[in-house]
Protein backbone atom coordinates (compact mmCIF):
# COMPACT_ATOMS: atom_id res chain seq x y z
CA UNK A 1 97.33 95.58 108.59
CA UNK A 2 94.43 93.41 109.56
CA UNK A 3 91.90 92.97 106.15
CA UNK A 4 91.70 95.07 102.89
CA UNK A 5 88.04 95.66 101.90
CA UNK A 6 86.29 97.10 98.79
CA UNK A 7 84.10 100.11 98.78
CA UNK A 8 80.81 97.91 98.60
CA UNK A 9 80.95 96.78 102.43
CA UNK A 10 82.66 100.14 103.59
CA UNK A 11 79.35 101.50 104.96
CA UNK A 12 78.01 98.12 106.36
CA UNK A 13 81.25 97.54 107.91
CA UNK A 14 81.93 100.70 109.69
CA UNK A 15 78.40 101.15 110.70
CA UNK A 16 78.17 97.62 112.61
CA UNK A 17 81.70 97.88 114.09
CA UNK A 18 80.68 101.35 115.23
CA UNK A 19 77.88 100.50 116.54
CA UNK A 20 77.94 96.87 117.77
CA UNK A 21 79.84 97.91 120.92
CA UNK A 22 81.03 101.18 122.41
CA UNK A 23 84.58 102.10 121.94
CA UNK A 24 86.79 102.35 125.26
CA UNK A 25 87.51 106.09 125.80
CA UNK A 26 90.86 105.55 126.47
CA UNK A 27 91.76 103.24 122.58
CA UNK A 28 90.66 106.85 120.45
CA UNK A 29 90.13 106.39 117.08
CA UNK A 30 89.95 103.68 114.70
CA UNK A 31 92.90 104.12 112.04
CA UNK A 32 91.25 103.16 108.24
CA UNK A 33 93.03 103.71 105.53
CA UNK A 34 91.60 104.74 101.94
CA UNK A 35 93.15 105.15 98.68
CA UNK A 36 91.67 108.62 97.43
CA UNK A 37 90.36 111.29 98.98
CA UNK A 38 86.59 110.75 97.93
CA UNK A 39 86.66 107.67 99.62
CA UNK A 40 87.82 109.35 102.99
CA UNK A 41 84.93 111.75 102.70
CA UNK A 42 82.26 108.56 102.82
CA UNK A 43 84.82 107.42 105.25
CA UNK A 44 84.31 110.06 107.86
CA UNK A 45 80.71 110.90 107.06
CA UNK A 46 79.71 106.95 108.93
CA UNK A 47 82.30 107.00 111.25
CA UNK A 48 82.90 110.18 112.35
CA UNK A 49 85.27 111.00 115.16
CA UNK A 50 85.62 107.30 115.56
CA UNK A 51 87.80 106.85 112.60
CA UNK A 52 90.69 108.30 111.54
CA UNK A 53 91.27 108.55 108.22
CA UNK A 54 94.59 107.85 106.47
CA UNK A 55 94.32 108.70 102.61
CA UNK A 56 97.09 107.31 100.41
CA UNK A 57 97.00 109.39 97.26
CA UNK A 58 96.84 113.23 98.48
CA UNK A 59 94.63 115.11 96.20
CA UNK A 60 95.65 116.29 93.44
CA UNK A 61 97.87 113.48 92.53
CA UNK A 62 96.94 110.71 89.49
CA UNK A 63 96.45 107.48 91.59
CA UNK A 64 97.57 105.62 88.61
CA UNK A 65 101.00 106.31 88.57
CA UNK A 66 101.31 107.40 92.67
CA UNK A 67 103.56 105.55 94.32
CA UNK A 68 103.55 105.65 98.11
CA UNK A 69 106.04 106.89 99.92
CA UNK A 70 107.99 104.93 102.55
CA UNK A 71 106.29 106.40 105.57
CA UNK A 72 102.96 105.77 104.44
CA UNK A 73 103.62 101.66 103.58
CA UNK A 74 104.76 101.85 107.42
CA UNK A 75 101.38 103.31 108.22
CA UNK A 76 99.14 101.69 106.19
CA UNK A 77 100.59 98.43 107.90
CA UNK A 78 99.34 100.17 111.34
CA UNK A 79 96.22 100.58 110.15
CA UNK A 80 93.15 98.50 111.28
CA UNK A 81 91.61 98.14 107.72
CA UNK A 82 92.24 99.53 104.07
CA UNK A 83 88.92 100.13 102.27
CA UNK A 84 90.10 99.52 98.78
CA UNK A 85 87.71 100.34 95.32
CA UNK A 86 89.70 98.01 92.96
CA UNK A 87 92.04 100.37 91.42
CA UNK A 88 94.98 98.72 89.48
CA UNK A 89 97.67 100.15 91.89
CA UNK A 90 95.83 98.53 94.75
CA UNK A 91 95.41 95.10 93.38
CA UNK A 92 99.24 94.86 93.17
CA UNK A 93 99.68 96.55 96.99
CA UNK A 94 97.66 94.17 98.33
CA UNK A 95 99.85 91.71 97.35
CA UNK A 96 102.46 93.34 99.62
CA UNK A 97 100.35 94.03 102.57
CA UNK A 98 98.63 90.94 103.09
CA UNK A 99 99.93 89.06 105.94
């Protein structure tokens, strides 16, 4: 995973990276990873089909005791950036994801 970022530049950030160059055809979309759900909505309402969103926590679950399964750390590593909001849980993944 390349940077963790908090919900404050998540609509800057995906706005001038969409829009500072055009995306090859042939790369498809931009893997981001959120924590929650709500976050994927603002997610894919700036980026569109140029993102694809990868939401930790599925709905329904209490992010404060979720813990993430295997195939999702193995993901979220994949991923291009994490767009975190400054929940607890994330504060102490981030300590396992940085590189």
């Amino acid at each position: 995973m390349r940077q963790m970022l908090h919900v404050p530049v998540l609509a800057f950030a995906l706005v001038f990276a969409l829009c500072a160059a055009p995306a090859p055809a042939a790369a498809g979309p931009l893997t981001v990873a959120v924590t929650v759900a709500p976050q994927e909505y603002f997610l894919k309402r700036v980026g569109g089909d140029r993102v694809l969103g990868l939401t930790l926590v599925p709905a329904g679950a209490d992010p404060h005791v979720f813990e993430p399964r295997p195939g999702q750390l193995k993901a979220l590593t994949r991923a291009a950036a994490w767009f975190t909001i400054g929940l607890e849980m994330e504060q102490a993944w981030q300590e396992k994801f940085r590189p």
